[in-house]
C-alpha atoms as a PDB file:
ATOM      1  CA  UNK A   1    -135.062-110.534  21.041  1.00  0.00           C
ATOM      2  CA  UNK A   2    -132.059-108.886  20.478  1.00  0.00           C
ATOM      3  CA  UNK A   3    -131.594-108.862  17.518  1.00  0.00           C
ATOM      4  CA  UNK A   4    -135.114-107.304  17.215  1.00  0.00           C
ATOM      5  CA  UNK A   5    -133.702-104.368  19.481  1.00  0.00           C
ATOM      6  CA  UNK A   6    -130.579-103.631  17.408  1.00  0.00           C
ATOM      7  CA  UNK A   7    -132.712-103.449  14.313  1.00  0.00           C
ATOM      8  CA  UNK A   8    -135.093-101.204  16.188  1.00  0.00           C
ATOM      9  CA  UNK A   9    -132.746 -99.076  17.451  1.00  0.00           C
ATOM     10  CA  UNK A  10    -130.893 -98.932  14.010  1.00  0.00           C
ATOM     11  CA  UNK A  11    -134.552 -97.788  12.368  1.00  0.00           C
ATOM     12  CA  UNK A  12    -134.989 -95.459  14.966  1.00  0.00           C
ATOM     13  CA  UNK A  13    -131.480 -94.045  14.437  1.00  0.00           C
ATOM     14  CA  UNK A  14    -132.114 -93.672  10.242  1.00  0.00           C
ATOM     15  CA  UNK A  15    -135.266 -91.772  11.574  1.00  0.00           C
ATOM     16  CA  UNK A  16    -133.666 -89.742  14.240  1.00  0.00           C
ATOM     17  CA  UNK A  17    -129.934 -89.927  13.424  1.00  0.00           C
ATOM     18  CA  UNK A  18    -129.060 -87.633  16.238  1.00  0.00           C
ATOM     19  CA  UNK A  19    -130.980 -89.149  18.695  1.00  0.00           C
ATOM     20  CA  UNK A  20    -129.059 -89.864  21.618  1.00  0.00           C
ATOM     21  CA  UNK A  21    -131.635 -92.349  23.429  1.00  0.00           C
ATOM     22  CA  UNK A  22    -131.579 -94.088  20.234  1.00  0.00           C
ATOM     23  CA  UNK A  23    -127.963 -94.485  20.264  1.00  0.00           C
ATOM     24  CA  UNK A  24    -127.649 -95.341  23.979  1.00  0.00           C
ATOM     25  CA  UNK A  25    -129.969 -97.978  23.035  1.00  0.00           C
ATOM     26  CA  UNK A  26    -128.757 -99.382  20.152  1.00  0.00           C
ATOM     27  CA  UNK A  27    -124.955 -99.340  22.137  1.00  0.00           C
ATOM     28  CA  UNK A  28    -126.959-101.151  25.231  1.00  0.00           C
ATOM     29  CA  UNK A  29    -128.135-103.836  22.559  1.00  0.00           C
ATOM     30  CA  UNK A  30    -124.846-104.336  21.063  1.00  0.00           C
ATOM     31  CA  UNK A  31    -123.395-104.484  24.743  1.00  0.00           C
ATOM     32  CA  UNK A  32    -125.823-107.571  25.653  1.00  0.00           C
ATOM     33  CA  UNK A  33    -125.814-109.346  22.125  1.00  0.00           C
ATOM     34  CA  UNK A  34    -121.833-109.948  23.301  1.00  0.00           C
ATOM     35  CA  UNK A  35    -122.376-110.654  26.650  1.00  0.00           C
ATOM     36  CA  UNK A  36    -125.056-113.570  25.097  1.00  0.00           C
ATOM     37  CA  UNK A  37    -122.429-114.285  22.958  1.00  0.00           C
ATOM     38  CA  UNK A  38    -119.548-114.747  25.543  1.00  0.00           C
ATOM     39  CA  UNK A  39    -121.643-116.815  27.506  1.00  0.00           C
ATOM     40  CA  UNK A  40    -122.498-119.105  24.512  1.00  0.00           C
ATOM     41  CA  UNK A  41    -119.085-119.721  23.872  1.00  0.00           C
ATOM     42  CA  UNK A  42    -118.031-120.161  27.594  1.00  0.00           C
ATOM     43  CA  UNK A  43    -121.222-122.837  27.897  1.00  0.00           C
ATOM     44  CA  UNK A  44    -119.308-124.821  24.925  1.00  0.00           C
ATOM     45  CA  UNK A  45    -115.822-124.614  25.859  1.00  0.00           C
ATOM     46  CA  UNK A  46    -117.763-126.333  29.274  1.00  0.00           C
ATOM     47  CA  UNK A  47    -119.329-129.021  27.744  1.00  0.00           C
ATOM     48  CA  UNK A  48    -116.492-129.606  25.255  1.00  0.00           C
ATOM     49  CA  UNK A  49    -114.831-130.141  28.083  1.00  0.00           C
ATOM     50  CA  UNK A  50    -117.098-132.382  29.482  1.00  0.00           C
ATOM     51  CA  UNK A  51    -117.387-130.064  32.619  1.00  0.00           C
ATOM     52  CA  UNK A  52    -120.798-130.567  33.651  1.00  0.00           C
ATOM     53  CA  UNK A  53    -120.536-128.304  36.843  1.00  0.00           C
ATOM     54  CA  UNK A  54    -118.934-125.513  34.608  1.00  0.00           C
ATOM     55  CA  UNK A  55    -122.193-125.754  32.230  1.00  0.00           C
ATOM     56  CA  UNK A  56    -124.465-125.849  34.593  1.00  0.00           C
ATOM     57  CA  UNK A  57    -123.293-122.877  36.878  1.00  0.00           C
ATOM     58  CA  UNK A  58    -123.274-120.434  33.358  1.00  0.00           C
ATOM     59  CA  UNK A  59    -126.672-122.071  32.302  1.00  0.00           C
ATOM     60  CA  UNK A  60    -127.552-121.168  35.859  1.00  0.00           C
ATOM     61  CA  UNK A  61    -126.297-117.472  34.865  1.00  0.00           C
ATOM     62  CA  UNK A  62    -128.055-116.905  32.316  1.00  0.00           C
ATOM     63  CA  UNK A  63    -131.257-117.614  33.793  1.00  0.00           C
ATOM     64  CA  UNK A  64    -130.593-115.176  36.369  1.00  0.00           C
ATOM     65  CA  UNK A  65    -130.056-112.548  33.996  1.00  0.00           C
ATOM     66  CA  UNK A  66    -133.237-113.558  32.094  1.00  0.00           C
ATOM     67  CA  UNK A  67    -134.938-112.423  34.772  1.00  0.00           C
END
């Protein structure tokens, strides 16, 4: 999902390229992509460590912030 908003952002921006809800947009997608990211690698460094509490509460996380 998004990845489907950066690329629709980065259309809308080839369209539009002064379009400044286009590039809030595109910046907002970028922003959450790393936070996804950051939380990925935080929920392996957890389990790597065998840290089952650790996994859980960031898999608990990112549910919340699915919602």
């Amino acid at each position: 999902m998004v990845d489907q908003a950066i690329n629709e952002c980065r259309d809308a921006l080839k369209a539009e390229p002064n379009s400044e809800p286009a590039q809030e947009s595109l910046l907002e997608s970028f922003k959450t992509k790393i936070a996804l990211l950051e939380d990925t690698v935080a929920l392996i460094n957890e389990m790597r460590k065998g840290n089952d509490a650790g996994a859980a509460r960031i898999v608990s996380g990112l549910k919340q912030k699915g919602k």
